[in-house]
Protein backbone atom coordinates (compact mmCIF):
# COMPACT_ATOMS: atom_id res chain seq x y z
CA UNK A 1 42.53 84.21 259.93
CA UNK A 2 45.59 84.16 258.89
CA UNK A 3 47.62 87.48 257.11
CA UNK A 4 48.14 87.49 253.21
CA UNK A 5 50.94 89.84 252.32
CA UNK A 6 51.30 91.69 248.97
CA UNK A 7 53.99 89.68 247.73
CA UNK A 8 51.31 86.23 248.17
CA UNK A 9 48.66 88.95 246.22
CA UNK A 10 50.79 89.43 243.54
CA UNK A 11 51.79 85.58 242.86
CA UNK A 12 48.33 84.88 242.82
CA UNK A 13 47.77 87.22 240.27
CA UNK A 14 50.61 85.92 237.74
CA UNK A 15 48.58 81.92 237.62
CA UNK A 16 44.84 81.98 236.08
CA UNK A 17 42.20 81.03 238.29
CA UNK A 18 41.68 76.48 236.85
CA UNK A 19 45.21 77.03 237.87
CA UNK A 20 44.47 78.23 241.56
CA UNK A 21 41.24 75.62 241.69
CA UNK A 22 43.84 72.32 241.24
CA UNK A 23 46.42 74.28 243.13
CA UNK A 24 43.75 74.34 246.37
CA UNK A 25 42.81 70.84 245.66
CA UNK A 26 46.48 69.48 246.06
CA UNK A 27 47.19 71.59 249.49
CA UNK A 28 43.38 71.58 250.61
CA UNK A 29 42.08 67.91 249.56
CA UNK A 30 38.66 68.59 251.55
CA UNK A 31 37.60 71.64 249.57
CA UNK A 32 37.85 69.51 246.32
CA UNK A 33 34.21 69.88 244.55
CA UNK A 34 33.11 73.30 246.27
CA UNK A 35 34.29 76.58 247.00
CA UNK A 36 33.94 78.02 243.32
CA UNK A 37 31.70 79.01 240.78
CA UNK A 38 30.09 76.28 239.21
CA UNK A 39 27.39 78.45 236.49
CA UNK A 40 28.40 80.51 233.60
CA UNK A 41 28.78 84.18 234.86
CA UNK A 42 29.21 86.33 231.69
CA UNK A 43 33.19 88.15 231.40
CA UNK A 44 32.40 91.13 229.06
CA UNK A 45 36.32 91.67 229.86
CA UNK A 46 38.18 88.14 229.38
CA UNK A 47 41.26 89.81 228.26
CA UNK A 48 41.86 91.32 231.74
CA UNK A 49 44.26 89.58 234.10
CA UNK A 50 43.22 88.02 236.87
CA UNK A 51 41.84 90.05 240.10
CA UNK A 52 42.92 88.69 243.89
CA UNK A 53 40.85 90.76 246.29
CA UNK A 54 38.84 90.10 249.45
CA UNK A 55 34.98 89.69 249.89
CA UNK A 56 32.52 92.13 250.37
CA UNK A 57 29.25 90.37 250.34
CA UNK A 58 25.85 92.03 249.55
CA UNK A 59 21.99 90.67 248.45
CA UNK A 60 20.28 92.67 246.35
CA UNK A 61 17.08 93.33 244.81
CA UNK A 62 15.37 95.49 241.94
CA UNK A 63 12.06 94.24 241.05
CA UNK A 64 10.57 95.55 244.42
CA UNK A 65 9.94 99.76 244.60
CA UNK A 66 11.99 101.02 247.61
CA UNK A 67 11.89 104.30 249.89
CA UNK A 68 14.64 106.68 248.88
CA UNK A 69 15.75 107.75 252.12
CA UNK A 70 16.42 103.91 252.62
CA UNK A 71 18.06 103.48 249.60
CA UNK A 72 20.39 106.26 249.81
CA UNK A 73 21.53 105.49 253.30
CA UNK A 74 22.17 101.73 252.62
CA UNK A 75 23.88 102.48 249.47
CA UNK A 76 26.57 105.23 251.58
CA UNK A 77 27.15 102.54 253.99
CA UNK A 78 28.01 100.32 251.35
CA UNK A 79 29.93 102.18 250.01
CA UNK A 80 31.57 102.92 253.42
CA UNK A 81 31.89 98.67 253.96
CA UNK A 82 33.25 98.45 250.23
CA UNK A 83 36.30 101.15 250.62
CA UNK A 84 37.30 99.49 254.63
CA UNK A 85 39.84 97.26 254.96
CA UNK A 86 41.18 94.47 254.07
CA UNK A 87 41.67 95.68 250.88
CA UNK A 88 41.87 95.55 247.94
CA UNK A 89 38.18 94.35 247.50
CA UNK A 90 36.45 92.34 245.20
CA UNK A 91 32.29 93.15 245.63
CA UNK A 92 30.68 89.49 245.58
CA UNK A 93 26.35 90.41 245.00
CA UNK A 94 23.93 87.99 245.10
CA UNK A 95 20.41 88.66 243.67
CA UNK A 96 17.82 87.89 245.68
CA UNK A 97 14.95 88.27 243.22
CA UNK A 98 12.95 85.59 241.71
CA UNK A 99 13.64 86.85 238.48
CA UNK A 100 17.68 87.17 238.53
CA UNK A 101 18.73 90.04 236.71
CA UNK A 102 15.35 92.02 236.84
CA UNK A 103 17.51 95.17 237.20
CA UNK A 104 21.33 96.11 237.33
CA UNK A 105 23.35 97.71 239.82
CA UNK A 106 26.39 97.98 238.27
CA UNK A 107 27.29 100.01 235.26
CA UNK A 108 29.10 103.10 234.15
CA UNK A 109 28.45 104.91 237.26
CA UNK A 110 28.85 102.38 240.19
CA UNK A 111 31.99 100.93 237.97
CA UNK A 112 33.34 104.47 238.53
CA UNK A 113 32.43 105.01 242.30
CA UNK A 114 33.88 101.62 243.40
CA UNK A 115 37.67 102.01 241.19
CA UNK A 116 37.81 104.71 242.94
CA UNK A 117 37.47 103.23 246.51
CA UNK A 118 39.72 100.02 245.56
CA UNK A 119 37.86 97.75 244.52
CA UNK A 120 39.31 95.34 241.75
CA UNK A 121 35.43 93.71 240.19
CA UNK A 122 32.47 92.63 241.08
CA UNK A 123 31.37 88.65 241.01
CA UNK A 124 27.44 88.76 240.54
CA UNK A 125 24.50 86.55 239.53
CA UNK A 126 22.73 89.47 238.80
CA UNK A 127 22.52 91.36 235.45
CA UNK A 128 24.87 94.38 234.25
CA UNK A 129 24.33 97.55 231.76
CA UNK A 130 26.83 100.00 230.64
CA UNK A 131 29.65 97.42 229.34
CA UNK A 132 31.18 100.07 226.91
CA UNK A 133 31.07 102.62 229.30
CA UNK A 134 32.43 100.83 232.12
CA UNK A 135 35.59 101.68 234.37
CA UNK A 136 38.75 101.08 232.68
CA UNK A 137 40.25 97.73 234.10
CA UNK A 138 37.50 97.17 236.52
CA UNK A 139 36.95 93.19 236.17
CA UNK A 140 32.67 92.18 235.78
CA UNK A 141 31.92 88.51 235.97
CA UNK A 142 27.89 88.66 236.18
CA UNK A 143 25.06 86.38 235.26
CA UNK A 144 23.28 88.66 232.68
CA UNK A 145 23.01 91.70 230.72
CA UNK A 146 19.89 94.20 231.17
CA UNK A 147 19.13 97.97 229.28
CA UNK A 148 17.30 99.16 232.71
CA UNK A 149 18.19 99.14 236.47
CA UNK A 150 14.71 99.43 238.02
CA UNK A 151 13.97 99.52 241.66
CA UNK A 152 17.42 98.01 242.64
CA UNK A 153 18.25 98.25 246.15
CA UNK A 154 20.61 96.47 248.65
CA UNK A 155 19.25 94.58 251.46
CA UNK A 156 21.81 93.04 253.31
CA UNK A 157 25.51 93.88 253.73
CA UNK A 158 28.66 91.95 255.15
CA UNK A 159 26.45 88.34 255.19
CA UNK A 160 26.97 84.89 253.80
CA UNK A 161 25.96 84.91 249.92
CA UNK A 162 25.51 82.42 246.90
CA UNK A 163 26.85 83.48 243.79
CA UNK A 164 26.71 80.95 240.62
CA UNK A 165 26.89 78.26 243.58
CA UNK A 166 30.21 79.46 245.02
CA UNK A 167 29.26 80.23 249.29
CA UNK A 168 31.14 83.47 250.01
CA UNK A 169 31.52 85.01 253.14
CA UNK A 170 32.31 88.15 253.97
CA UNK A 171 36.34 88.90 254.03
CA UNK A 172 37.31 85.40 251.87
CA UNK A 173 40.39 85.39 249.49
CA UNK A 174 38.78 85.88 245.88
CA UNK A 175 40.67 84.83 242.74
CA UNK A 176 38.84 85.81 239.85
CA UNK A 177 39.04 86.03 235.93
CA UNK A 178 37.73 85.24 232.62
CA UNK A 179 36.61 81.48 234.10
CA UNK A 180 35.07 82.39 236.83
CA UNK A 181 35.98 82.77 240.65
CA UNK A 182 36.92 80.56 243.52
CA UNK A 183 37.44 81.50 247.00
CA UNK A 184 41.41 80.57 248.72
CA UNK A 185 41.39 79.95 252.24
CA UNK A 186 43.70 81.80 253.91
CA UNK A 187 45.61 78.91 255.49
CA UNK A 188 46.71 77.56 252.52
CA UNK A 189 48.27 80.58 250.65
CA UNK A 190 51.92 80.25 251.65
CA UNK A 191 51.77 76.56 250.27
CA UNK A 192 50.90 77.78 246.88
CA UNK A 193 53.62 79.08 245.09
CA UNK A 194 55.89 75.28 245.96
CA UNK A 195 52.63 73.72 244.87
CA UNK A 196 52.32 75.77 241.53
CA UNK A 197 56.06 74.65 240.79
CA UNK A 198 55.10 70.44 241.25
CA UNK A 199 52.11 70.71 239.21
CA UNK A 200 53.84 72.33 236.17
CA UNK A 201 56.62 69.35 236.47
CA UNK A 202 54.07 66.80 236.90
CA UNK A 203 51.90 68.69 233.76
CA UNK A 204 55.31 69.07 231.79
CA UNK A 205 55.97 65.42 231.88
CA UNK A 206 51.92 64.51 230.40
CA UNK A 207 52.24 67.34 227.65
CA UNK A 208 56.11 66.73 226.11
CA UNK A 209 55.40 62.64 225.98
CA UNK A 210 51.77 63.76 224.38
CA UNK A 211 54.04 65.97 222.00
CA UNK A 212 56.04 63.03 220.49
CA UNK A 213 56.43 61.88 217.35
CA UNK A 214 54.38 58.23 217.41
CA UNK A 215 52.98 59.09 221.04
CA UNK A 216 50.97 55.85 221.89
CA UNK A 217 48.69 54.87 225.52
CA UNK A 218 51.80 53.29 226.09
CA UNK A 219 53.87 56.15 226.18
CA UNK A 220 51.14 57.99 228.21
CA UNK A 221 51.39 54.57 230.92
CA UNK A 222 55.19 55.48 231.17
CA UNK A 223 54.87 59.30 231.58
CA UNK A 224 51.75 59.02 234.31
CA UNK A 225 54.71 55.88 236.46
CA UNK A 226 57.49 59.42 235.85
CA UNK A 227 54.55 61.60 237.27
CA UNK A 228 53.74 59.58 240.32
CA UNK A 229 57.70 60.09 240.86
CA UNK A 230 57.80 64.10 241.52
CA UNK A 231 57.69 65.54 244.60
């Protein structure tokens, strides 16, 4: 696995995440079609920027009644998983009951707990509470909203996990934001920033003929022959 240095972290930060999907399918043709989320994951906070953090996968559960003494020790070494490096993190939870969103981990509290170890958001299918109460800045894409958070429990830490049909695994390059999330590989991050820079002149060429006055097919013929010209 290759590095990623600050400097790649914070250009992936300045482009939205549609942005970083057609950016991976010019330098990573094969992952065209997978590798993001592909169902509506509610963004109580779409005016946030975007978050570039890695994976830490968890399942969870809340419709099931678990021991305390489990409960407590899972969640510290969570907790533990969530503030080791690489860092920053982004928490990626998949809900593992057959009601999704039965109960909700995150709110004011957990929002709280994991700004303060470094992470950047969470990216769950399950359900969330709290949203006016939440940690300043702290980015929530998540499948529902719930008042209660039952019996919720982790079960398994650091594994594979679905979320919204993106397949995470644990220590993957997450870009995230009001859209939803897709997962970089890390080979292919020092050929983003040249590939950002050809798909805004290829863009640029579409949008200023589409901006013409008496803009015809014909003009749009022309401007996709100048587009097939950049390189």
């Amino acid at each position: 696995m290759q590095a990623v240095t600050p400097s790649q972290l914070d250009f992936l930060k300045s482009i939205d995440t549609p942005t970083v999907c057609n950016i991976v399918e010019m330098v990573a043709p094969e992952r065209r079609g997978h590798g993001y989320t592909v169902k509506h994951l509610f963004c109580p906070f779409p005016n946030l920027p975007p978050i570039v953090g890695f994976a830490k996968t968890v399942t969870a559960k809340a419709k099931d009644k678990v021991a305390l003494g489990d409960y407590m020790g899972k969640r510290l070494d969570y907790l533990d998983y969530i503030a080791s490096e690489p860092r920053p993190s982004i928490a990626v939870i998949e809900d593992l009951d057959d009601e999704v969103g039965y109960g909700a981990f995150w709110g004011e509290v957990q929002t709280t707990i994991h700004k303060g170890l470094g992470c950047l958001g969470v990216v769950t299918d399950g359900c969330v509470r709290d949203i006016t109460m939440m940690a300043p800045g702290f980015q929530v894409l998540a499948g529902s909203i719930t008042p209660s958070h039952a019996w919720v429990h982790l079960v398994d830490i650091g594994g594979a996990v679905n979320v919204g049909g993106m397949m995470v695994s644990d220590g993957d390059l997450i870009h995230a934001d009001r859209h939803g999330a897709v997962v970089i590989p890390h080979e292919v991050v020092a050929k983003i920033p040249e590939a950002v820079d050809l798909l805004a002149r290829r863009e640029r060429v579409i949008i200023e003929a589409s901006k013409r006055p008496g803009f015809s097919v014909d003009h749009l013929r022309q401007a996709y022959r100048e587009q097939d010209d950049i390189h």
